[in-house]
PDB file of N, CA and C in Angstrom:
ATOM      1  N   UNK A   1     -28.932  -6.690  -7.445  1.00  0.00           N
ATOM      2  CA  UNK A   1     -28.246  -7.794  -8.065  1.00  0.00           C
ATOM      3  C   UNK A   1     -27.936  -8.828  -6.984  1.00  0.00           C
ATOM      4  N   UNK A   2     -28.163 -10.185  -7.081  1.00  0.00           N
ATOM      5  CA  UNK A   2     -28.244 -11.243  -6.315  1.00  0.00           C
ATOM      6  C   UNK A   2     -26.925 -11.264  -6.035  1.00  0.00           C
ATOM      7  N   UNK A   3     -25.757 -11.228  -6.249  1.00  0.00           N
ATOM      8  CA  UNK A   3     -24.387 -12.153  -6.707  1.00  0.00           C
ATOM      9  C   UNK A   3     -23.371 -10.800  -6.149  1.00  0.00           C
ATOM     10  N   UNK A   4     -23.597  -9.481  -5.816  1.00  0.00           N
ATOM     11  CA  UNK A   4     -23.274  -9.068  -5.539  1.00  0.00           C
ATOM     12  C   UNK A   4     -22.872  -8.758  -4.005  1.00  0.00           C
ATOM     13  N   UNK A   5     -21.057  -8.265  -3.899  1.00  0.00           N
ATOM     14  CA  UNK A   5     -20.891  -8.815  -2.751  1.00  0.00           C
ATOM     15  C   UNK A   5     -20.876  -7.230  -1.861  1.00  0.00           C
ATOM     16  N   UNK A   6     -19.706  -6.455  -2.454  1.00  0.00           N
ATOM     17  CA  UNK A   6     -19.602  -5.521  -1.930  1.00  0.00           C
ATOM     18  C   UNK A   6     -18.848  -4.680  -3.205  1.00  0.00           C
ATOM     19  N   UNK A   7     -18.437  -2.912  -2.871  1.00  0.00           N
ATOM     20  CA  UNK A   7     -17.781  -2.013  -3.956  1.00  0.00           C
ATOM     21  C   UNK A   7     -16.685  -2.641  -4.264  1.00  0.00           C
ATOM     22  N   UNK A   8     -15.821  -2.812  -3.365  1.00  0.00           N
ATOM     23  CA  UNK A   8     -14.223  -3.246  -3.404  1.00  0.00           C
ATOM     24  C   UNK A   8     -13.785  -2.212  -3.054  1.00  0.00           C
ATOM     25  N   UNK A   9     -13.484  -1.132  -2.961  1.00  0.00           N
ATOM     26  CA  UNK A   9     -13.297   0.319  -2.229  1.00  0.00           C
ATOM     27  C   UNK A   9     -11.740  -0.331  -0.748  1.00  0.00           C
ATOM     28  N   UNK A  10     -12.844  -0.845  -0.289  1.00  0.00           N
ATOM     29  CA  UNK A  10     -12.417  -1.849   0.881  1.00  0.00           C
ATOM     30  C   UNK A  10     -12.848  -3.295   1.069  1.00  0.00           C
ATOM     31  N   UNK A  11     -11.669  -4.015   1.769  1.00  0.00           N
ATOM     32  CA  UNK A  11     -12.224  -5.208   2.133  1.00  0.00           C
ATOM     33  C   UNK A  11     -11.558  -5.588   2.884  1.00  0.00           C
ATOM     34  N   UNK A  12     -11.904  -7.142   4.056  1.00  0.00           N
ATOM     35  CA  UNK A  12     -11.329  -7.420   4.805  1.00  0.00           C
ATOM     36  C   UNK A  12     -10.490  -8.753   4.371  1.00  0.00           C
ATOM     37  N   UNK A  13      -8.932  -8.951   5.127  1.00  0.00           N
ATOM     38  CA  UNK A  13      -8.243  -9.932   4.818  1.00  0.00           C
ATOM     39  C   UNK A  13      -7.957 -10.397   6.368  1.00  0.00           C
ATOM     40  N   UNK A  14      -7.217 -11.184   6.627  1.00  0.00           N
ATOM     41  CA  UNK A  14      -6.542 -11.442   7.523  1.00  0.00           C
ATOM     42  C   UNK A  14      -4.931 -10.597   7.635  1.00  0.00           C
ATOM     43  N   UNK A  15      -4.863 -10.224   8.550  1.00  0.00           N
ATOM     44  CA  UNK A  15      -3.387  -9.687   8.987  1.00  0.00           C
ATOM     45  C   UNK A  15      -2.365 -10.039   9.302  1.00  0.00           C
ATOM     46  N   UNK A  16      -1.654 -10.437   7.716  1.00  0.00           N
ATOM     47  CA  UNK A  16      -0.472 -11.029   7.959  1.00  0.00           C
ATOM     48  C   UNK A  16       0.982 -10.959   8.802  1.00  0.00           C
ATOM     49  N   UNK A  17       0.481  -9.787   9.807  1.00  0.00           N
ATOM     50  CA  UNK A  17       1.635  -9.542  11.108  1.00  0.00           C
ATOM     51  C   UNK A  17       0.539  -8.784  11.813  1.00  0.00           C
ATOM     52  N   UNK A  18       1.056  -8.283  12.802  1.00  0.00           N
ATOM     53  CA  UNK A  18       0.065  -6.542  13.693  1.00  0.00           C
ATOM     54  C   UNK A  18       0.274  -5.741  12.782  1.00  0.00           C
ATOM     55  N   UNK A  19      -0.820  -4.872  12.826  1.00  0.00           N
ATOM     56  CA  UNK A  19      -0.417  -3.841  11.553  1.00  0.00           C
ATOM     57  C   UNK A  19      -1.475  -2.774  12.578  1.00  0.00           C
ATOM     58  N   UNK A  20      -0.700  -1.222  11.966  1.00  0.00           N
ATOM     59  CA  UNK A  20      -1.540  -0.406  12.859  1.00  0.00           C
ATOM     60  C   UNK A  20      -2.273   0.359  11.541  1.00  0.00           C
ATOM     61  N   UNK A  21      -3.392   1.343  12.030  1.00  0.00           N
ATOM     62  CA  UNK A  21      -3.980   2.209  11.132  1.00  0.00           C
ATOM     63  C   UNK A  21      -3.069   3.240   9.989  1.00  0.00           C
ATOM     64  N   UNK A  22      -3.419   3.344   8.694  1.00  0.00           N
ATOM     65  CA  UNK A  22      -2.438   3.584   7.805  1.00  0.00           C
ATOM     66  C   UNK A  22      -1.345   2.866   7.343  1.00  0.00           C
ATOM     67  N   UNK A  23      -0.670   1.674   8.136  1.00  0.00           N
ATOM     68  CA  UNK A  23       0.328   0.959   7.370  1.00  0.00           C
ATOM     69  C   UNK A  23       0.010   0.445   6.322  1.00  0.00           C
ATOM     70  N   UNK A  24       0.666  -0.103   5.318  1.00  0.00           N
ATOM     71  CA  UNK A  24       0.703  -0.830   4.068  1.00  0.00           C
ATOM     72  C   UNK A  24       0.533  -2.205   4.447  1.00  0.00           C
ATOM     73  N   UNK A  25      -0.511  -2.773   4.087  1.00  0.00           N
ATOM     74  CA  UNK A  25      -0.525  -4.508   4.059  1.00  0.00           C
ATOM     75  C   UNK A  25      -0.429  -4.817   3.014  1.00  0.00           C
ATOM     76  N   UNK A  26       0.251  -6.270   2.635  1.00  0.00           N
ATOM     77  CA  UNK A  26      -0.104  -6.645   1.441  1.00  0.00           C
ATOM     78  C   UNK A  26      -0.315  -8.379   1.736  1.00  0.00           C
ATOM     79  N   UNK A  27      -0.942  -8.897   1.344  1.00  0.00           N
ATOM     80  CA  UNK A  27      -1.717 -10.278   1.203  1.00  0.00           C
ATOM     81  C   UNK A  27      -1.746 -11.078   0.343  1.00  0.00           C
ATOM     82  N   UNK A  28      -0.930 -11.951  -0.417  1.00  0.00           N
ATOM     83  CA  UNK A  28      -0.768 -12.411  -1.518  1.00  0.00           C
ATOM     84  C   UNK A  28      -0.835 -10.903  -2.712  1.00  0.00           C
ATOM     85  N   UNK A  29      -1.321 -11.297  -3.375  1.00  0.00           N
ATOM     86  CA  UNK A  29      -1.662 -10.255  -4.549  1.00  0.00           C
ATOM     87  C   UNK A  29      -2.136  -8.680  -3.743  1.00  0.00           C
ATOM     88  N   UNK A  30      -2.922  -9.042  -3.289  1.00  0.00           N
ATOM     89  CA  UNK A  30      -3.765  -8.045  -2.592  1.00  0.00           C
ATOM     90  C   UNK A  30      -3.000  -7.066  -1.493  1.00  0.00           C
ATOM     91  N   UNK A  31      -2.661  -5.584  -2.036  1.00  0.00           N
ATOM     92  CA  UNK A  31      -2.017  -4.385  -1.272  1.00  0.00           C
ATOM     93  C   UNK A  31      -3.132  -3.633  -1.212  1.00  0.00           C
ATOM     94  N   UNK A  32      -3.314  -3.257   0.602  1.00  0.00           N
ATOM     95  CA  UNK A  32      -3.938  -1.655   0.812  1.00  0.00           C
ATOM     96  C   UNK A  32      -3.239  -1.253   1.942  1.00  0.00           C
ATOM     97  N   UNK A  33      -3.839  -0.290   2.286  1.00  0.00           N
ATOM     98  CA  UNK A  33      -3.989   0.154   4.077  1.00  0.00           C
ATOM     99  C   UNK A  33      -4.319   0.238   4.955  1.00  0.00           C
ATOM    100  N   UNK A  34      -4.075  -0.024   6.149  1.00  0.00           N
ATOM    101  CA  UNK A  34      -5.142  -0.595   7.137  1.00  0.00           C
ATOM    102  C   UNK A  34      -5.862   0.365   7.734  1.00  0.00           C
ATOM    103  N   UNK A  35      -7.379   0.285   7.707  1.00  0.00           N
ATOM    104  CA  UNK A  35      -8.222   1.037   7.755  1.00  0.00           C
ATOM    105  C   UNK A  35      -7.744   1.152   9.434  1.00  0.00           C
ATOM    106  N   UNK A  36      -7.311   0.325  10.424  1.00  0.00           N
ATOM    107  CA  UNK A  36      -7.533   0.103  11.759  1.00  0.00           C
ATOM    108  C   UNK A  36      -6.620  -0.460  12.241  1.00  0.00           C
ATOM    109  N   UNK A  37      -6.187  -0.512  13.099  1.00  0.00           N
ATOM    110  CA  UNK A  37      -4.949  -1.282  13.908  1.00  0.00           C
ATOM    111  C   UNK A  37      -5.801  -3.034  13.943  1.00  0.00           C
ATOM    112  N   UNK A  38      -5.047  -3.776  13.772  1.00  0.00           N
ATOM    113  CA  UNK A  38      -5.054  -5.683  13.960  1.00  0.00           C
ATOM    114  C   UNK A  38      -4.358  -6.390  14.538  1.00  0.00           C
ATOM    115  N   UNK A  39      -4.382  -6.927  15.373  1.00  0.00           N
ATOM    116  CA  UNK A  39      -3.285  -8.005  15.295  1.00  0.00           C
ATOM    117  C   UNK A  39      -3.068  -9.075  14.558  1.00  0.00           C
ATOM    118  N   UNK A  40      -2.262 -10.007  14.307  1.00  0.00           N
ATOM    119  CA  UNK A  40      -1.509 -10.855  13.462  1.00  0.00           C
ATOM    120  C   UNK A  40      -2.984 -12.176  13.101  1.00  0.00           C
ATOM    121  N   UNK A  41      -2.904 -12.235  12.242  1.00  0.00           N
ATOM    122  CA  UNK A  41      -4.433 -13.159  11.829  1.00  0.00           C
ATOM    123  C   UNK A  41      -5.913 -12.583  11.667  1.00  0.00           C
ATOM    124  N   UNK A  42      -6.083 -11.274  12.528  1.00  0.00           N
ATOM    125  CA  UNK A  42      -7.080 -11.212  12.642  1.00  0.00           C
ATOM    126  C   UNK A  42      -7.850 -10.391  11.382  1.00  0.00           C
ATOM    127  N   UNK A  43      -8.627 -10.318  11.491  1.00  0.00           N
ATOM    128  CA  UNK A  43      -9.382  -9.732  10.290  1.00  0.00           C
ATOM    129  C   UNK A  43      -9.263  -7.812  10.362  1.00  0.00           C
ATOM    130  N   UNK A  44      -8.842  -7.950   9.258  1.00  0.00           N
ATOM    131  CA  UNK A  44      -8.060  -5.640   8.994  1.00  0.00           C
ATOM    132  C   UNK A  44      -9.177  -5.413   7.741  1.00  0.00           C
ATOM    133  N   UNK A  45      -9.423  -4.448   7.797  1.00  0.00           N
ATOM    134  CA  UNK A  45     -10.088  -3.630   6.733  1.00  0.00           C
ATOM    135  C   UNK A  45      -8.969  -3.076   5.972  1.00  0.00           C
ATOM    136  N   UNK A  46      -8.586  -3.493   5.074  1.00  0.00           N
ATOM    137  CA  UNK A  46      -7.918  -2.491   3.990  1.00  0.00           C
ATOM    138  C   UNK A  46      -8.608  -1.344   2.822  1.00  0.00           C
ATOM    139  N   UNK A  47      -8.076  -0.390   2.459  1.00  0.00           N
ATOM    140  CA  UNK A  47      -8.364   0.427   1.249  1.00  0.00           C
ATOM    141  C   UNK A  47      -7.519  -0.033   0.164  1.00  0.00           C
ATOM    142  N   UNK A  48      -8.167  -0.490  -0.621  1.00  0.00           N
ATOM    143  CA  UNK A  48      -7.156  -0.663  -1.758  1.00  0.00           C
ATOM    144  C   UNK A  48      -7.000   0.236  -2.994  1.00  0.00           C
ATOM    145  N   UNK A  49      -7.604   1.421  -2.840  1.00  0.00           N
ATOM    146  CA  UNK A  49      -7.588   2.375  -3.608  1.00  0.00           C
ATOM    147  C   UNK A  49      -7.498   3.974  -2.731  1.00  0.00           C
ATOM    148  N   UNK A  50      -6.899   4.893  -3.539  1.00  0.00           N
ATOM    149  CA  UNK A  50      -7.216   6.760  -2.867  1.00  0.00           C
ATOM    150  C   UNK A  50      -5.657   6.778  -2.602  1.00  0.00           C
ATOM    151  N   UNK A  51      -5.690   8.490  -2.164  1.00  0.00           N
ATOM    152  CA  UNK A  51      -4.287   8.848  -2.286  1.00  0.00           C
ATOM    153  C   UNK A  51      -3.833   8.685  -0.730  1.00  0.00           C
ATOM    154  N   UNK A  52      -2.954   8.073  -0.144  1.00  0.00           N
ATOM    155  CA  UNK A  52      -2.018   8.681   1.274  1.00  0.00           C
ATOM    156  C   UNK A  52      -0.565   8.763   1.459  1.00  0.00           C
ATOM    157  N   UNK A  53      -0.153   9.265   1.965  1.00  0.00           N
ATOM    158  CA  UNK A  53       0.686   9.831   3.034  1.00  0.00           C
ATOM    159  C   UNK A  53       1.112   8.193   3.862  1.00  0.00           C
ATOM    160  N   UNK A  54       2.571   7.889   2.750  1.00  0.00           N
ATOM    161  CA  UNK A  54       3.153   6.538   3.456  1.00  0.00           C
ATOM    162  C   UNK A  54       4.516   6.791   3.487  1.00  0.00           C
ATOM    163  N   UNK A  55       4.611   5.816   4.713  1.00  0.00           N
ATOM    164  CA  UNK A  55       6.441   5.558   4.800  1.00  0.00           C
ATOM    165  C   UNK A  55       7.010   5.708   3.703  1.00  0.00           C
ATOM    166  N   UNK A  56       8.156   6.371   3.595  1.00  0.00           N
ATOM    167  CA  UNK A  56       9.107   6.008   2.344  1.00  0.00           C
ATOM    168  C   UNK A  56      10.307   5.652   2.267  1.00  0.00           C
ATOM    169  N   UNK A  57      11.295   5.043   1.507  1.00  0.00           N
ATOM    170  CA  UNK A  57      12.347   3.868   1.450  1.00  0.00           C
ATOM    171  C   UNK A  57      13.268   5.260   1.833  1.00  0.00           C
ATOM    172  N   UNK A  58      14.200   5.002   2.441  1.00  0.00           N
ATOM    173  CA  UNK A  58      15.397   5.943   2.409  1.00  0.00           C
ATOM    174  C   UNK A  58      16.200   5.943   1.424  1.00  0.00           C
ATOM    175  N   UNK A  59      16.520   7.096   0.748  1.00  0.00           N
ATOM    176  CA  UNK A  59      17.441   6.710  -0.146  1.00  0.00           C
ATOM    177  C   UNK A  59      16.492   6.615  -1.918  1.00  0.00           C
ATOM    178  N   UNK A  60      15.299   6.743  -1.700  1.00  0.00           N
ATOM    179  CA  UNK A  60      14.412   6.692  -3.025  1.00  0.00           C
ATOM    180  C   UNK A  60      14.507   7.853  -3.280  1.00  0.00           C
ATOM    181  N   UNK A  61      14.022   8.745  -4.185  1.00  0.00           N
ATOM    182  CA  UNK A  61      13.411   9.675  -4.585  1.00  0.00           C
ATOM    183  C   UNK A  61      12.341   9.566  -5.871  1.00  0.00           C
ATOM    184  N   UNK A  62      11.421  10.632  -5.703  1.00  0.00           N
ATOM    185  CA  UNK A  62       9.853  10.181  -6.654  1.00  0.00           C
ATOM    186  C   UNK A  62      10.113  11.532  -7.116  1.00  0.00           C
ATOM    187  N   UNK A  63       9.759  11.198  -8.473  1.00  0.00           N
ATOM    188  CA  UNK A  63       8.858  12.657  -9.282  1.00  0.00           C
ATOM    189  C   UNK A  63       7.559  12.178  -9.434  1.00  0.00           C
ATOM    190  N   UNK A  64       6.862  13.038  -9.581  1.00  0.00           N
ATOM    191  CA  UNK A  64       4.943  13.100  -9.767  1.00  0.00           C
ATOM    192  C   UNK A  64       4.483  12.106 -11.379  1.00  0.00           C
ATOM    193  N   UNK A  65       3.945  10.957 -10.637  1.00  0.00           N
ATOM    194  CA  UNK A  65       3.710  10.199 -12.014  1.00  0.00           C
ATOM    195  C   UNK A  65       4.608   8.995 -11.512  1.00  0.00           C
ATOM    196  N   UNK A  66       5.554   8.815 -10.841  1.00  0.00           N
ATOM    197  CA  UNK A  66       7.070   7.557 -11.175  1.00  0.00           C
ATOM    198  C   UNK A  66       6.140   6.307  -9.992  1.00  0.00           C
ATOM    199  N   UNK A  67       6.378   5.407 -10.764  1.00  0.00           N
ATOM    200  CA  UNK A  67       5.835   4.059 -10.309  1.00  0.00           C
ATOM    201  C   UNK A  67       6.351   3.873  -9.298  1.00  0.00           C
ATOM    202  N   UNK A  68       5.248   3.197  -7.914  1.00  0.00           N
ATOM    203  CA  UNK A  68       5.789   3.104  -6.565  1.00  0.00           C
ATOM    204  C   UNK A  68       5.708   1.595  -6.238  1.00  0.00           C
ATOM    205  N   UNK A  69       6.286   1.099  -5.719  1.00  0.00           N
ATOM    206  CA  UNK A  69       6.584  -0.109  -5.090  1.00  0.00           C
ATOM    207  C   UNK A  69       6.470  -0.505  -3.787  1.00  0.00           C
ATOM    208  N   UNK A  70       6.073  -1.693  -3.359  1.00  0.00           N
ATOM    209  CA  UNK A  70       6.082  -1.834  -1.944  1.00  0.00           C
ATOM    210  C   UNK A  70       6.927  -2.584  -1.969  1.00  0.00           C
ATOM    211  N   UNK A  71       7.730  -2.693  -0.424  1.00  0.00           N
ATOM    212  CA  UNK A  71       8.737  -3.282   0.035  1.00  0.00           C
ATOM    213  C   UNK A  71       8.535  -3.957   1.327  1.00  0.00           C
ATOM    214  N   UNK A  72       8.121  -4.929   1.225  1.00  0.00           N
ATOM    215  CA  UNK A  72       7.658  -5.696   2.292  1.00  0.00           C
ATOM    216  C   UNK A  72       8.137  -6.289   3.386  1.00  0.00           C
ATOM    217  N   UNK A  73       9.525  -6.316   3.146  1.00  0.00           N
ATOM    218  CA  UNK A  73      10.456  -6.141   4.110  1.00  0.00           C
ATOM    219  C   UNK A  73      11.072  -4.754   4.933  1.00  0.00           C
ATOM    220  N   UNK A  74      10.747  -4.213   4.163  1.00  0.00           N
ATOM    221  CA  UNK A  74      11.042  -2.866   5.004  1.00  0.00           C
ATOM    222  C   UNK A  74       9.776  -2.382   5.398  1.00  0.00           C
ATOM    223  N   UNK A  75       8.785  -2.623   4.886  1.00  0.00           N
ATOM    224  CA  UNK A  75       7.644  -1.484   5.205  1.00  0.00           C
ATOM    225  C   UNK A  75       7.371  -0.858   4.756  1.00  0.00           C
ATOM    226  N   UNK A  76       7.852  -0.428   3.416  1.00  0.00           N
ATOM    227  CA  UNK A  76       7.946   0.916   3.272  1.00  0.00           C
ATOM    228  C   UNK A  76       7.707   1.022   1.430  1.00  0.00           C
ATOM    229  N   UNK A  77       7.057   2.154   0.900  1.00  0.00           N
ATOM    230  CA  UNK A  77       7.361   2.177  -0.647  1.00  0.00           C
ATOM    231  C   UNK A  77       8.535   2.697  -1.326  1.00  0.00           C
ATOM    232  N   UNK A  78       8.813   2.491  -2.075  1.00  0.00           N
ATOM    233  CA  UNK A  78       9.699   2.439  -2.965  1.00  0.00           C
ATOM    234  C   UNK A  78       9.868   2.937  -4.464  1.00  0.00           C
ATOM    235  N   UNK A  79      10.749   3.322  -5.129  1.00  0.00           N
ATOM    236  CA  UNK A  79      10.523   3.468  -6.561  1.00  0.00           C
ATOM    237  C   UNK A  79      11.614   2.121  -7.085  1.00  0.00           C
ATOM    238  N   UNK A  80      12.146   1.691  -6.496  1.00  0.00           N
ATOM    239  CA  UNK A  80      12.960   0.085  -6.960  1.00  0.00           C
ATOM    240  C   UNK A  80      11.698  -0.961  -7.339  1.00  0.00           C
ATOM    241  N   UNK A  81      11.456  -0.946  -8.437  1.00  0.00           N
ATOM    242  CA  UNK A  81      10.880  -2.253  -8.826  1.00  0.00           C
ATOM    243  C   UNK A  81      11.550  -3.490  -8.409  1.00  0.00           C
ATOM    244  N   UNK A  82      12.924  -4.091  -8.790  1.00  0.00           N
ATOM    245  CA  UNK A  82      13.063  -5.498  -8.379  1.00  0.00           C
ATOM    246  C   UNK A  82      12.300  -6.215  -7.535  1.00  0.00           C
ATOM    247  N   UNK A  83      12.075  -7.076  -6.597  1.00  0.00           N
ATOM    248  CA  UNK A  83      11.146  -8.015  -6.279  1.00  0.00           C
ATOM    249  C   UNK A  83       9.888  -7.458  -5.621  1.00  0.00           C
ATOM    250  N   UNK A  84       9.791  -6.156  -5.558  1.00  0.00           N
ATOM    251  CA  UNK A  84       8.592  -5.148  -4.786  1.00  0.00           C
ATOM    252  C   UNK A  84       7.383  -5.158  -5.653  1.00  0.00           C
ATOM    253  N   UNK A  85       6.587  -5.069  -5.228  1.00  0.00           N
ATOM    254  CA  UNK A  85       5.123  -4.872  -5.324  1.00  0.00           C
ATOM    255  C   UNK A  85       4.463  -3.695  -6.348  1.00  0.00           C
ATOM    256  N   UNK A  86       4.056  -3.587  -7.732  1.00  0.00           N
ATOM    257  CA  UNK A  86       3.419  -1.909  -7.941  1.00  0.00           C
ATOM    258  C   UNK A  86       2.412  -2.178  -6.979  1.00  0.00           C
ATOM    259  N   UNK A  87       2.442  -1.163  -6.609  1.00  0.00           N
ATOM    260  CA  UNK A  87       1.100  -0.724  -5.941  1.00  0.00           C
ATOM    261  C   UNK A  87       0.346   0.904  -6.651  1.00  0.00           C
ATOM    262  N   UNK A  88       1.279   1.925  -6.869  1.00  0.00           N
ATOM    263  CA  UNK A  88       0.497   3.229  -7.407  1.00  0.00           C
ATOM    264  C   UNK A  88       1.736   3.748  -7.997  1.00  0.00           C
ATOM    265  N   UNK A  89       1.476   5.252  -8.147  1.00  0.00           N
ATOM    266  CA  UNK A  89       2.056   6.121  -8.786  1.00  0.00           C
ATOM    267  C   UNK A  89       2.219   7.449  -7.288  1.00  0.00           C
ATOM    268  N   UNK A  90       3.527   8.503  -7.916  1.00  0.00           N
ATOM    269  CA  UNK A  90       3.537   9.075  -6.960  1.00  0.00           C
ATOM    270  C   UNK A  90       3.049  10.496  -6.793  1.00  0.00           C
ATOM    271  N   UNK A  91       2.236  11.119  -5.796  1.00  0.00           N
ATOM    272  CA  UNK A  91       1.086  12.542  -6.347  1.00  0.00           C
ATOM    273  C   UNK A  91       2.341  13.187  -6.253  1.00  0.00           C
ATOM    274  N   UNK A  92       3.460  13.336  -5.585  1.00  0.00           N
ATOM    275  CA  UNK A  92       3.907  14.747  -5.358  1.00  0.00           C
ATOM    276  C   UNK A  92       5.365  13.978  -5.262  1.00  0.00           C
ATOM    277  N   UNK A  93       6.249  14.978  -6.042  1.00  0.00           N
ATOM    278  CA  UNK A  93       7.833  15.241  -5.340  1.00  0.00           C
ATOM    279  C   UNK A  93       8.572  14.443  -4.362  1.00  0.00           C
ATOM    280  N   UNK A  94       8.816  14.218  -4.630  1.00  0.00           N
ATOM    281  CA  UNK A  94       9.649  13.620  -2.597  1.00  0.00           C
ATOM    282  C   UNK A  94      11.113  13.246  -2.957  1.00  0.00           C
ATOM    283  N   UNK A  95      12.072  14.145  -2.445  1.00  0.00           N
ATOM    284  CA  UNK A  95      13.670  13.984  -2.090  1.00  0.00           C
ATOM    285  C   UNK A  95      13.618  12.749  -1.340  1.00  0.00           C
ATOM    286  N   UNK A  96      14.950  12.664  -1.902  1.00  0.00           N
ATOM    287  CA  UNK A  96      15.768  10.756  -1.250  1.00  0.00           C
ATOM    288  C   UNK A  96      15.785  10.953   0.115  1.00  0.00           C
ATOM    289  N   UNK A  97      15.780  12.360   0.922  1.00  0.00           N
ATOM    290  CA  UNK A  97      15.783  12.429   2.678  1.00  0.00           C
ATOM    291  C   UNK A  97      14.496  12.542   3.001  1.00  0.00           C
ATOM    292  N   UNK A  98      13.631  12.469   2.433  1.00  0.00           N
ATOM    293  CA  UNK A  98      12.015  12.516   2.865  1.00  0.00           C
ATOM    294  C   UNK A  98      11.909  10.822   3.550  1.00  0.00           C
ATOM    295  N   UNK A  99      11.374  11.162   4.531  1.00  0.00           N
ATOM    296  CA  UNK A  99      10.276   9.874   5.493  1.00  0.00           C
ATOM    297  C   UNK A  99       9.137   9.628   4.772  1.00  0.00           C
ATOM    298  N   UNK A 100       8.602  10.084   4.231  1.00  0.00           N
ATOM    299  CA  UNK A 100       7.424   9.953   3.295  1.00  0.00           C
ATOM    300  C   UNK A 100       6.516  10.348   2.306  1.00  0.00           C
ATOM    301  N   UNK A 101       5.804  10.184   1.584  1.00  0.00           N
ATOM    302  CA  UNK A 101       5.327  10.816   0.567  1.00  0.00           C
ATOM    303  C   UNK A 101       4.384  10.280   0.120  1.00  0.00           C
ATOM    304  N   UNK A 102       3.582  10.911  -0.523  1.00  0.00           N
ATOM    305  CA  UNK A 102       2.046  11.029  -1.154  1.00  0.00           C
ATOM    306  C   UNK A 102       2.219   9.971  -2.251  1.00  0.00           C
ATOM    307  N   UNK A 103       1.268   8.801  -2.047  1.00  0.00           N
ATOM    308  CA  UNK A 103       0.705   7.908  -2.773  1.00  0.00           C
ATOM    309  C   UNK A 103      -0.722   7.765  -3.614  1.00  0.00           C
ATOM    310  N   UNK A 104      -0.715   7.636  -5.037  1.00  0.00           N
ATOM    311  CA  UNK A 104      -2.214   7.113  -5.176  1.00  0.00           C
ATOM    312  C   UNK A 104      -2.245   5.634  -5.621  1.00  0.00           C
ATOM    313  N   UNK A 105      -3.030   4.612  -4.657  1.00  0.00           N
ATOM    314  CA  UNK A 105      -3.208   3.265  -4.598  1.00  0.00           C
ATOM    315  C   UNK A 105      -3.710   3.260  -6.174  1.00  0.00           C
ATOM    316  N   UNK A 106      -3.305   2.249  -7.181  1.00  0.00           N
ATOM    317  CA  UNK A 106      -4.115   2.059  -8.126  1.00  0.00           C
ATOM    318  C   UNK A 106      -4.730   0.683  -8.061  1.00  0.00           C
ATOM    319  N   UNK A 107      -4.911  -0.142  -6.933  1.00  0.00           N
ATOM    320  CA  UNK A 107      -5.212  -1.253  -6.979  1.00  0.00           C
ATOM    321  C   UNK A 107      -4.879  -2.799  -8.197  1.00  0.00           C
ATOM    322  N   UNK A 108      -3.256  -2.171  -8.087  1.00  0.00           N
ATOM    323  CA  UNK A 108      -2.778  -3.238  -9.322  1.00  0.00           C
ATOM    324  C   UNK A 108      -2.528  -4.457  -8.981  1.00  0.00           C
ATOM    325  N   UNK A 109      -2.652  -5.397  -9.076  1.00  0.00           N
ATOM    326  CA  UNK A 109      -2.646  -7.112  -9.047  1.00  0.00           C
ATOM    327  C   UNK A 109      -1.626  -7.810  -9.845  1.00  0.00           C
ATOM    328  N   UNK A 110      -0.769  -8.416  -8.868  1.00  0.00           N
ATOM    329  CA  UNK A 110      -0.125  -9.634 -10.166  1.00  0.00           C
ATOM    330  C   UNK A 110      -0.746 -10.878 -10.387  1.00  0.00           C
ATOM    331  N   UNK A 111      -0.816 -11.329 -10.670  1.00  0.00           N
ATOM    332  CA  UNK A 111      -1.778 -12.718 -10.878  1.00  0.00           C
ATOM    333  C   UNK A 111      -1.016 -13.602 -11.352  1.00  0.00           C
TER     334      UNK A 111
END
């Protein structure tokens, strides 16, 4: 197919701060993880889909299934919707004292 660019699996954006391998980027609409460490502008490979192992908000707690949020000021996901990001759902459990917990990216968009 002529017009075709790439899967979407991954793609590259610019890096809206340094970001290291595994952090959460998000880019206008566009949330993944950085395939690679970047510095600030430069071009990051994100995943915008699959399950990982991310920072988590202190003070959250997830059951399996509960909508996750990014928090872009902290870094970190979240189950607080207010001004945060969906980004996925959560694979596993995680107590309000957990550092982190199992994510699956669903590649959701606000537009």
């Amino acid at each position: 197919m002529k017009n075709f660019i790439q899967p979407g699996q991954q793609i590259s954006v610019p890096a809206p701060a340094a970001v290291v391998s595994g952090q959460g980027v998000l880019v206008g609409s566009l949330f993944g993880v950085a395939v690679h460490d970047a510095a600030s502008v430069a071009s990051v490979e994100i995943s915008l889909r699959g399950a990982y192992r991310m920072t988590k908000a202190a003070g959250s707690a997830w059951t399996v299934g509960a909508r996750l949020y990014w928090d872009d000021t902290a870094k970190a996901v979240t189950a607080t919707a207010s001004t945060n990001k969906l980004i996925g759902v959560a694979i596993e459990a995680a107590d309000s004292a957990a550092t982190s917990g199992a994510v699956l990216l669903t590649a959701t968009f606000t537009l």
